[in-house]
C-alpha atoms as a PDB file:
ATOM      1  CA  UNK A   1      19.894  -9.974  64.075  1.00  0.00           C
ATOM      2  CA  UNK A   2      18.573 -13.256  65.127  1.00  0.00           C
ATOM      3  CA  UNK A   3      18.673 -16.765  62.349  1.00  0.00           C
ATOM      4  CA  UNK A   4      15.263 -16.296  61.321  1.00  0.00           C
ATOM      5  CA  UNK A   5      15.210 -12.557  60.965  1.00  0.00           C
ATOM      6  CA  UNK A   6      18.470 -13.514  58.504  1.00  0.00           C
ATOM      7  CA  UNK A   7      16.497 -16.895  57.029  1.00  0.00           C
ATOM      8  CA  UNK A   8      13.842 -13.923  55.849  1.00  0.00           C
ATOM      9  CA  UNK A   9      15.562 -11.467  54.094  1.00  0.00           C
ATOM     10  CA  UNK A  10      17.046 -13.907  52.546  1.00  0.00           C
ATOM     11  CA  UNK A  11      13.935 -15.578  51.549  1.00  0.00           C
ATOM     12  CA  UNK A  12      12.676 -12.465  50.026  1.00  0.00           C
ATOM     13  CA  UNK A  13      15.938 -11.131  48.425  1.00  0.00           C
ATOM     14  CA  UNK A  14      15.630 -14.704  46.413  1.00  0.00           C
ATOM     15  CA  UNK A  15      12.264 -14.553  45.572  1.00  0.00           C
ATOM     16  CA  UNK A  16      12.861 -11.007  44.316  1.00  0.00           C
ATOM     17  CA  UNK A  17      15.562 -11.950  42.189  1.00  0.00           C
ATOM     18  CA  UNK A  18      14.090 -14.684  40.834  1.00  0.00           C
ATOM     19  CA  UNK A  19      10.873 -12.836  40.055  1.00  0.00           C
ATOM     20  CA  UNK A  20      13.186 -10.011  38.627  1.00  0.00           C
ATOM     21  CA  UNK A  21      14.341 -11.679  35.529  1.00  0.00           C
ATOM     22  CA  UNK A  22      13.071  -9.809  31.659  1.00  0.00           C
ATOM     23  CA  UNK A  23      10.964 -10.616  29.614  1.00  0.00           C
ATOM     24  CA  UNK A  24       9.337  -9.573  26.497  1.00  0.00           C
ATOM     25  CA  UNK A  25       5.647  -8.820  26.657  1.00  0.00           C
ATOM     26  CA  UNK A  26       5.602  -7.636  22.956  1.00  0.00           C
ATOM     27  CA  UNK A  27       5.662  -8.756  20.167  1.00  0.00           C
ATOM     28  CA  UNK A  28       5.214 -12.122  20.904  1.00  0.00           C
ATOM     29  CA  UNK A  29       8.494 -13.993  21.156  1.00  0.00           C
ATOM     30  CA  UNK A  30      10.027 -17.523  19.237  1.00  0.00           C
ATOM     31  CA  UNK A  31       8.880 -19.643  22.804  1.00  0.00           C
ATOM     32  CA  UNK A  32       5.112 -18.606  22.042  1.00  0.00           C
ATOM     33  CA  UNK A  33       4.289 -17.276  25.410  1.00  0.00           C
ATOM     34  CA  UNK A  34       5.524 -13.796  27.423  1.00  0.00           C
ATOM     35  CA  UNK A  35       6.268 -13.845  30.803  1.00  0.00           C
ATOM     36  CA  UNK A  36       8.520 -15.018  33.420  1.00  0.00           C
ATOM     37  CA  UNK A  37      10.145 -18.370  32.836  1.00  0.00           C
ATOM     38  CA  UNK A  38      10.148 -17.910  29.109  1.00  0.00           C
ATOM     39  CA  UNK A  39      13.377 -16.474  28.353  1.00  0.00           C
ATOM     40  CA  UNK A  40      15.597 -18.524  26.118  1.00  0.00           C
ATOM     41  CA  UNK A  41      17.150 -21.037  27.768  1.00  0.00           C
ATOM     42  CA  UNK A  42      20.204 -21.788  24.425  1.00  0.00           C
ATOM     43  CA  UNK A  43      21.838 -19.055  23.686  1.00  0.00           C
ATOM     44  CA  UNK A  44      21.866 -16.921  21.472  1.00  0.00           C
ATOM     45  CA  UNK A  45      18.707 -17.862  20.458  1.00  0.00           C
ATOM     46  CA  UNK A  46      16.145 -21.045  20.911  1.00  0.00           C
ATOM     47  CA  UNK A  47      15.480 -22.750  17.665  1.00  0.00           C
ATOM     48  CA  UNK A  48      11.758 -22.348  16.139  1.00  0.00           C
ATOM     49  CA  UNK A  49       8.748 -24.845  18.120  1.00  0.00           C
ATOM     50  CA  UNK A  50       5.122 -25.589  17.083  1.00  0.00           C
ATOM     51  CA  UNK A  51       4.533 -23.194  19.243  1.00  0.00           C
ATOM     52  CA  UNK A  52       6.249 -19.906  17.491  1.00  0.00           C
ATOM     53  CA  UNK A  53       4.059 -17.364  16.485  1.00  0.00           C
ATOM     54  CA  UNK A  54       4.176 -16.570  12.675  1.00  0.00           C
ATOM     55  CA  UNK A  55       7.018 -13.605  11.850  1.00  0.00           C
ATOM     56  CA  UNK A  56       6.544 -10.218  12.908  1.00  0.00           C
ATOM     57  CA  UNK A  57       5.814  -7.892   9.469  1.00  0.00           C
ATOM     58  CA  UNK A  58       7.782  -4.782   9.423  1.00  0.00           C
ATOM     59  CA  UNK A  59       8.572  -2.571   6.572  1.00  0.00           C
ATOM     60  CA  UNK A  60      12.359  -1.595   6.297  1.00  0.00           C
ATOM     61  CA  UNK A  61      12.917   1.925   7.480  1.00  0.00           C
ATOM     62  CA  UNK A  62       9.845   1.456   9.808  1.00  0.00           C
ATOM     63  CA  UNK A  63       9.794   1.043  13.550  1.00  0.00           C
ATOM     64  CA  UNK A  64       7.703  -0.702  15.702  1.00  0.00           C
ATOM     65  CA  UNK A  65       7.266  -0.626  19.312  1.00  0.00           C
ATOM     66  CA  UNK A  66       8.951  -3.210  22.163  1.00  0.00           C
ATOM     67  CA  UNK A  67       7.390  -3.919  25.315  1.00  0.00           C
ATOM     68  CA  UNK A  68       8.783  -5.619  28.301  1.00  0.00           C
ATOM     69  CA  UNK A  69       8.277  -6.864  31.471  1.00  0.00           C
ATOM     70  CA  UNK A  70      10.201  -6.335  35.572  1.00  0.00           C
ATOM     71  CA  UNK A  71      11.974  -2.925  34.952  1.00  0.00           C
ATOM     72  CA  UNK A  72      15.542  -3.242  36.796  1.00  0.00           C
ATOM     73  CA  UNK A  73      17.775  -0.305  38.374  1.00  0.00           C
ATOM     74  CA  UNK A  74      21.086  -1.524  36.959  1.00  0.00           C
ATOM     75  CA  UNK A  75      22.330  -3.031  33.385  1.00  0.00           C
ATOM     76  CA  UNK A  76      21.069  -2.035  29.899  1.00  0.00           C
ATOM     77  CA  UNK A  77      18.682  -3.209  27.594  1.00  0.00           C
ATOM     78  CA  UNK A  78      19.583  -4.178  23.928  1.00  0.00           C
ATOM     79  CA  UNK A  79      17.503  -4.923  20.819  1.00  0.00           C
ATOM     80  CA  UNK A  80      19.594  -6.291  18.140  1.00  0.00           C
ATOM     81  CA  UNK A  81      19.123  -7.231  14.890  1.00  0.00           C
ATOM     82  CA  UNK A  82      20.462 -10.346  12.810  1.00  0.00           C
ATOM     83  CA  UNK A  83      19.246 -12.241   9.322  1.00  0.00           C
ATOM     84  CA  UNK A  84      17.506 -15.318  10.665  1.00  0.00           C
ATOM     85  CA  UNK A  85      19.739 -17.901   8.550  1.00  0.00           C
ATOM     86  CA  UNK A  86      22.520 -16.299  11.574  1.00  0.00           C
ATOM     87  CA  UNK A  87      21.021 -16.078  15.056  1.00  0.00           C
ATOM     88  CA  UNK A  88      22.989 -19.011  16.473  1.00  0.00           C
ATOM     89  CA  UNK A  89      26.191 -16.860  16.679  1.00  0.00           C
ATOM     90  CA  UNK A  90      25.577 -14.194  19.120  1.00  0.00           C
ATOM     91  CA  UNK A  91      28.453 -12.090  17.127  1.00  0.00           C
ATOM     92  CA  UNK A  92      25.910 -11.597  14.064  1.00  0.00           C
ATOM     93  CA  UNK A  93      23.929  -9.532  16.197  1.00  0.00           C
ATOM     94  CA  UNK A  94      23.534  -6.128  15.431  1.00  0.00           C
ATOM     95  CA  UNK A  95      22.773  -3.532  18.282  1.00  0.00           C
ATOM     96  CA  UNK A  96      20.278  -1.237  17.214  1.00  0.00           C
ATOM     97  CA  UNK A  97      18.939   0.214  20.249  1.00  0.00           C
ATOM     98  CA  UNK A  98      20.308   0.789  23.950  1.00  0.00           C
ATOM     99  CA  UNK A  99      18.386   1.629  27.228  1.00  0.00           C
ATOM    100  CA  UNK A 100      19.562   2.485  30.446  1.00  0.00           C
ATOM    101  CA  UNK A 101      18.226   0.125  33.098  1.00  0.00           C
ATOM    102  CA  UNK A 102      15.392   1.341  35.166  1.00  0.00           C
ATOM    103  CA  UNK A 103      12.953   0.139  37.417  1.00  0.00           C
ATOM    104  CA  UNK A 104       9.597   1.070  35.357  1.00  0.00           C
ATOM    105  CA  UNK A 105       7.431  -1.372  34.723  1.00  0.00           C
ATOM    106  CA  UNK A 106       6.486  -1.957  32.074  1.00  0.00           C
ATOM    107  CA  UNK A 107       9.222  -0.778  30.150  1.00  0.00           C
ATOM    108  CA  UNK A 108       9.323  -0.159  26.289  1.00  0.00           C
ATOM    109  CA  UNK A 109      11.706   1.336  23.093  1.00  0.00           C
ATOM    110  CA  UNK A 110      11.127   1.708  19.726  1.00  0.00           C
ATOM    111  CA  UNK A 111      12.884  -0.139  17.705  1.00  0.00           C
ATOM    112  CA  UNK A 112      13.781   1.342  13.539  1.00  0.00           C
ATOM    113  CA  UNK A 113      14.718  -1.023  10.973  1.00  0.00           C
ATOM    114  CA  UNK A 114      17.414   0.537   8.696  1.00  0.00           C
ATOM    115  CA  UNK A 115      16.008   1.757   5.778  1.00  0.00           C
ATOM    116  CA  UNK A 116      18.858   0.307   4.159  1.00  0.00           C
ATOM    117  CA  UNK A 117      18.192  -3.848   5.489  1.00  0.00           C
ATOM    118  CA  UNK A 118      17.611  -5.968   2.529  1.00  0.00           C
ATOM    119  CA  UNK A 119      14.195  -7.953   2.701  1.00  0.00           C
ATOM    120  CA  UNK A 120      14.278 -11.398   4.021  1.00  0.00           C
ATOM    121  CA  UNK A 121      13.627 -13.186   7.430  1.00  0.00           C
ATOM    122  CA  UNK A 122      15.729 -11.670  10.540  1.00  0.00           C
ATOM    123  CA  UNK A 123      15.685 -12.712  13.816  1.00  0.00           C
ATOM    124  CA  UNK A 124      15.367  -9.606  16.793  1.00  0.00           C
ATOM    125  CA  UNK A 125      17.213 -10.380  20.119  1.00  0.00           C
ATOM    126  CA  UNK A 126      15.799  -8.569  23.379  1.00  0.00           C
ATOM    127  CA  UNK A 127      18.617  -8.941  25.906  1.00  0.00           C
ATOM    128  CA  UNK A 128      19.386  -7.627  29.613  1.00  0.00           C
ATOM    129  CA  UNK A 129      23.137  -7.469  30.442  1.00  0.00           C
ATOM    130  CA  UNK A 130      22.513  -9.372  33.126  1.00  0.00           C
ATOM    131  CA  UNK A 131      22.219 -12.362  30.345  1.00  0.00           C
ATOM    132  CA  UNK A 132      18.127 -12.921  30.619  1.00  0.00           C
ATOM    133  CA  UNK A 133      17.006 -12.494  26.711  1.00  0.00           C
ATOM    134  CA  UNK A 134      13.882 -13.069  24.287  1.00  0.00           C
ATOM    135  CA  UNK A 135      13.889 -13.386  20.309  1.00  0.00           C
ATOM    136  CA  UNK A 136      11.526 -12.391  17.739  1.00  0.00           C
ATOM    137  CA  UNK A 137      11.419 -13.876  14.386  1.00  0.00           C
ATOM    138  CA  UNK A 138      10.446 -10.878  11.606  1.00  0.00           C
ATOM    139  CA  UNK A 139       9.861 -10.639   8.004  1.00  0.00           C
ATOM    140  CA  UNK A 140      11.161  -7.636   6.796  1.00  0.00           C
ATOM    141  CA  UNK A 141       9.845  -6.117   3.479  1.00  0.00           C
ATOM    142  CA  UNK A 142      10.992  -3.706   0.949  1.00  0.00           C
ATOM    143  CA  UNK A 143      10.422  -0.075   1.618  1.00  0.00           C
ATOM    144  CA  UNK A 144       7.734   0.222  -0.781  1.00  0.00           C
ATOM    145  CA  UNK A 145       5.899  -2.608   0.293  1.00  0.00           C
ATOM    146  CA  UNK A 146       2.157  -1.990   0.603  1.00  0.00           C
ATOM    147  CA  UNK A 147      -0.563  -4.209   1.239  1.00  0.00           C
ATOM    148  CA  UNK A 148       0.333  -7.676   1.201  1.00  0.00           C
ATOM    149  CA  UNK A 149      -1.757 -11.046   0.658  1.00  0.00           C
ATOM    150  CA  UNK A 150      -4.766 -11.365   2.483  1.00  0.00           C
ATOM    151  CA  UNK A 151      -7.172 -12.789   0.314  1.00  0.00           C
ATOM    152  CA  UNK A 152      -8.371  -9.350  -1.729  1.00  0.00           C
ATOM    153  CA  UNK A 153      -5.355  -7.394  -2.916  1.00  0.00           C
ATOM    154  CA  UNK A 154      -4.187  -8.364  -6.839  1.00  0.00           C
ATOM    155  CA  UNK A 155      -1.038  -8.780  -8.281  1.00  0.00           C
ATOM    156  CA  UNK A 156      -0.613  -6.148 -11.245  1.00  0.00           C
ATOM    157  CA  UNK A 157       1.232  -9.035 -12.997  1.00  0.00           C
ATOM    158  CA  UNK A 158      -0.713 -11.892 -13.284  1.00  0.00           C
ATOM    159  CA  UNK A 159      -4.151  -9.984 -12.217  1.00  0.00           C
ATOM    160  CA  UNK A 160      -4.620 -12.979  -9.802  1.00  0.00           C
ATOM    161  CA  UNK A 161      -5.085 -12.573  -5.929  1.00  0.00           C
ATOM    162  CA  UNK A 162      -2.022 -12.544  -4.080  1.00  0.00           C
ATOM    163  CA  UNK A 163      -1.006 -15.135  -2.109  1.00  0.00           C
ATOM    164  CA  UNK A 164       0.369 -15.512   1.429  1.00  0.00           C
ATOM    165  CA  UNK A 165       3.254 -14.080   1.936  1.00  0.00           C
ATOM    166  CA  UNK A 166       3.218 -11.592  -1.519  1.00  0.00           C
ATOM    167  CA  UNK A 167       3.609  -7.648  -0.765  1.00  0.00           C
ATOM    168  CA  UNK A 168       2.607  -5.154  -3.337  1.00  0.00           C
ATOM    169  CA  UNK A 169       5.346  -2.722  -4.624  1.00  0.00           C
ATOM    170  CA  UNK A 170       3.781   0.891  -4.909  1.00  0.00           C
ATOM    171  CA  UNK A 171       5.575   3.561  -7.200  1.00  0.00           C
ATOM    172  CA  UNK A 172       4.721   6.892  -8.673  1.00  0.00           C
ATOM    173  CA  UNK A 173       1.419   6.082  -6.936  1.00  0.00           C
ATOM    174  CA  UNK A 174       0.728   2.892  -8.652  1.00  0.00           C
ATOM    175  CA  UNK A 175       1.025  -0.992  -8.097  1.00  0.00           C
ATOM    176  CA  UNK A 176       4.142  -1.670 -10.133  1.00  0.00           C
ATOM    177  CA  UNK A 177       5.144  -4.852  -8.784  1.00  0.00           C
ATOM    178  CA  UNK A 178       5.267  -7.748  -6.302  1.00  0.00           C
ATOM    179  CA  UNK A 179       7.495  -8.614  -3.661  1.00  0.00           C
ATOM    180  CA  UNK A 180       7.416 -12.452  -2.832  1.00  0.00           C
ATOM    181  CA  UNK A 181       8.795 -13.201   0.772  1.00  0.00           C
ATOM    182  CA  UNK A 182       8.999 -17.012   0.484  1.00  0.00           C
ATOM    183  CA  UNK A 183      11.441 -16.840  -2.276  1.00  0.00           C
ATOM    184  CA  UNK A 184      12.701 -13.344  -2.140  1.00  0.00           C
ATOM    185  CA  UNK A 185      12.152 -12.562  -5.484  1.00  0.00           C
ATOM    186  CA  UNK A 186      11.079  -9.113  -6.893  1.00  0.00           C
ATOM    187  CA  UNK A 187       8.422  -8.935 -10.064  1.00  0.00           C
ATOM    188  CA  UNK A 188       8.058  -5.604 -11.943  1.00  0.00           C
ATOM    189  CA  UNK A 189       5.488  -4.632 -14.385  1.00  0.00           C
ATOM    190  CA  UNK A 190       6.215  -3.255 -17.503  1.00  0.00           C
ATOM    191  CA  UNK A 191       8.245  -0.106 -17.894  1.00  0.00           C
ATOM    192  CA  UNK A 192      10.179  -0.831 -14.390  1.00  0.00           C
ATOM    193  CA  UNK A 193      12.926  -2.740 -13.482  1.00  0.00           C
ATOM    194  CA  UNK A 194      13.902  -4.670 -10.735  1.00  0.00           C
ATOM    195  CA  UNK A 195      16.605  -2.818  -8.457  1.00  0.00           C
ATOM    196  CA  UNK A 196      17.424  -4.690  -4.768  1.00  0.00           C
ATOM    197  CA  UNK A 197      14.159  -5.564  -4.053  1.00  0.00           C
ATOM    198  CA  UNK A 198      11.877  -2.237  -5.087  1.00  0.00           C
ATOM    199  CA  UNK A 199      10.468  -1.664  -8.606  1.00  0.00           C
ATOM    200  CA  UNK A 200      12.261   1.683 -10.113  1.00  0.00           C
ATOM    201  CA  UNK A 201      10.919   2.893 -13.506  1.00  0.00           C
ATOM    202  CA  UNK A 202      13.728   2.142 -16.261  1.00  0.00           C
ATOM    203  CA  UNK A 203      14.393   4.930 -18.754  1.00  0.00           C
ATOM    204  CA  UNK A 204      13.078   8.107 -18.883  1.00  0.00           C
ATOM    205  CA  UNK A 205       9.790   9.363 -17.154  1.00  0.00           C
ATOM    206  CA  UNK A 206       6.763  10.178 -19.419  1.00  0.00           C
ATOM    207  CA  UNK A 207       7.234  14.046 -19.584  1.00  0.00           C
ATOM    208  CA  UNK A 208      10.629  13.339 -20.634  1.00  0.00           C
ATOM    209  CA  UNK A 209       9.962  10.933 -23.038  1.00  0.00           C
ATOM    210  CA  UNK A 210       7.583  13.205 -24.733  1.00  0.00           C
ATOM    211  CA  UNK A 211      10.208  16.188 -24.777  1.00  0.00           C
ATOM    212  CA  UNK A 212      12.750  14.174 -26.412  1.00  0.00           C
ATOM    213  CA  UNK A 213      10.101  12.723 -28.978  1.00  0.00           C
ATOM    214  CA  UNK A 214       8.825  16.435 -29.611  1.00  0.00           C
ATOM    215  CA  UNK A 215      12.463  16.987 -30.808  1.00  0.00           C
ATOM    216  CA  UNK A 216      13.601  13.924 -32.527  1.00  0.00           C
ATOM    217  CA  UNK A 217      10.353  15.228 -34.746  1.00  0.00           C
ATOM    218  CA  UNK A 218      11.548  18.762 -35.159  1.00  0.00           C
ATOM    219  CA  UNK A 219      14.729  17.970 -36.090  1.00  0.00           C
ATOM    220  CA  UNK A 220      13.042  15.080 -38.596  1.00  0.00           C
ATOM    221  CA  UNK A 221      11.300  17.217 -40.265  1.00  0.00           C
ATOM    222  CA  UNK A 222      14.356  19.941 -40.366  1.00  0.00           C
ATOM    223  CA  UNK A 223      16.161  17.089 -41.851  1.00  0.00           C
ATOM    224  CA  UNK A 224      13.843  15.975 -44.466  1.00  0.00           C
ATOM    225  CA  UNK A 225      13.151  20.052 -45.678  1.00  0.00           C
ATOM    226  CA  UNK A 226      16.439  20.678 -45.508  1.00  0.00           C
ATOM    227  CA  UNK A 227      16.936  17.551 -47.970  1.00  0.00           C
ATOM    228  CA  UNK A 228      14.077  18.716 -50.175  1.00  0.00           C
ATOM    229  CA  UNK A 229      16.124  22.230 -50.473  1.00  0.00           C
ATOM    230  CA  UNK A 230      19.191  21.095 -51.650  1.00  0.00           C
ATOM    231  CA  UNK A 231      18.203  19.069 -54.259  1.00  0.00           C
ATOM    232  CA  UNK A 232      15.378  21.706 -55.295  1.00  0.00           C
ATOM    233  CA  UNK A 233      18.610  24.896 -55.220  1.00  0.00           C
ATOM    234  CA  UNK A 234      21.480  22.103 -56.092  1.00  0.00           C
ATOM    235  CA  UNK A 235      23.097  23.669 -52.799  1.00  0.00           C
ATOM    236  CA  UNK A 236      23.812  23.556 -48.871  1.00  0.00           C
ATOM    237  CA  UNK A 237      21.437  25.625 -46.688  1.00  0.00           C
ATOM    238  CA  UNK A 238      22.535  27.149 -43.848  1.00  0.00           C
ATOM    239  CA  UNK A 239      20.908  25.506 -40.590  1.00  0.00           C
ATOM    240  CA  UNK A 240      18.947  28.684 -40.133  1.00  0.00           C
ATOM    241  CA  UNK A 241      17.357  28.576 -43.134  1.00  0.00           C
ATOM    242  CA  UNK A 242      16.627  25.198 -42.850  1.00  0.00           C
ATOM    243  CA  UNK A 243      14.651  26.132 -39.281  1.00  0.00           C
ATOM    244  CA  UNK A 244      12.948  28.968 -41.109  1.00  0.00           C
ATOM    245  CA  UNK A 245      11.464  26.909 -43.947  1.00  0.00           C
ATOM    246  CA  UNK A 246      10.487  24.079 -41.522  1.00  0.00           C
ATOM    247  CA  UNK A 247       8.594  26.716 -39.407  1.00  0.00           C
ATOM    248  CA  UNK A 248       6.758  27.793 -42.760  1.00  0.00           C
ATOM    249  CA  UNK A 249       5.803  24.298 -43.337  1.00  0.00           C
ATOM    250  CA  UNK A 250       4.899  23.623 -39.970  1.00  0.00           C
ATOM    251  CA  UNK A 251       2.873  26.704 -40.137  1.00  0.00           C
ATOM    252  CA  UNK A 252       1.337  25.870 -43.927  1.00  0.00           C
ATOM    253  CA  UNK A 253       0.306  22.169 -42.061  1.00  0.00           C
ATOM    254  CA  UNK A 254      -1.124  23.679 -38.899  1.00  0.00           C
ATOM    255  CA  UNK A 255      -3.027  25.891 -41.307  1.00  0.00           C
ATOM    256  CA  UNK A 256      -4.541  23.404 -43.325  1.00  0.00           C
ATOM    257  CA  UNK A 257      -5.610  21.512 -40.095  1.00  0.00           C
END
């Protein structure tokens, strides 16, 4: 093999390496742009620009769907997960999702937020072991989260629009409250309670309610004849007798009616 046969191959084996390097294609990552020469450049992660796209919405328990660029035949993929307040440290990191390296292009995994994650803003980290990596700012929201503020849905609370950044909270097929990402406080109507960061209906449910009201009345009014007996015979009634005569004045009432 002559010097410039050599010079060539390894002209090309450096181009192809340096053309070879990952990148995300979606969602859009912190830098603001996708493609080659975009990866981060501090590790773990760069620090938000003027140029990072707003946060990626994602309900927890949901998955979404990452795309990426210059498939490889050796290494892995990760997507990892960590609250946003922590992406400096690369131990904070969660790994949520492995791939086996392969030279597809594009190349894509879907990615499931743990049902479990508490709202707030996290911070997902797209890395080849080879060290080339993107990251994704998201705003996960609660579970229940429906619609959130665009300009037409209302808040069940203070019947105003919500704003930027509010999430509905559905329940028993209702609007029962408001999830606020920008302070991470939870709002529940009436007759719910707050409980992590859904709305969960406090006490009993309405048929239940009703049952134990149905017998708080019967034994009221099995009470209150009982009472009237007594004095009336000057003695104790059995508790049978005192259903029996309740019946008959249930029965004289419903009559009446």
């Amino acid at each position: 093999m002559n010097a410039k046969t050599l010079i060539a191959l390894l002209l090309v084996a450096f181009i192809s390496a340096a053309q070879g390097h990952d990148y995300l294609l979606s969602p859009i990552p912190r830098k603001g742009k996708t493609g080659e020469g975009n990866q981060n450049t501090v590790k773990p992660c760069e620090p938000k620009t003027a140029d990072s796209p707003k946060a990626t919405e994602i309900q927890a328990g949901k998955s979404m769907e990452v795309v990426w660029g210059n498939g490889h035949t050796s290494g892995t993929y990760q997507l990892q997960l960590a609250p946003a307040a922590q992406d400096t440290v690369a131990a904070n990191f969660k790994t949520l999702v492995n791939v086996p390296a392969s030279n597809t292009k594009p190349q894509s995994a879907t990615l499931t937020i743990p049902a479990d994650t508490a709202p707030g803003a996290y911070t997902m980290r797209f890395s080849w072991s080879s060290g080339y990596d993107n990251c994704v700012d998201l705003l996960v929201t609660p579970s229940s989260a429906a619609a959130s503020g665009n300009g037409n849905n209302i808040n069940p609370i203070t019947n105003q629009v919500l704003a930027s950044g509010q999430f509905l909270l559905l329940a028993d097929g209702q609007s029962v409250g408001v999830y606020d990402s920008r302070t991470g406080q939870t709002t529940c109507v009436g007759g719910y309670k707050v409980e992590g960061a859904e709305c969960v209906r406090s006490g009993l449910s309405p048929g239940a309610s009703a049952a134990v009201a149905i017998v708080m009345i019967l034994v009221i009014t099995g009470s209150v004849v009982g009472a009237l007996l007594y004095i009336k015979a000057k003695k104790p009634l059995t508790w049978a007798a005192i259903t029996m005569k309740a019946g008959e004045v249930k029965a004289k009432i419903t009559n009446r009616a």
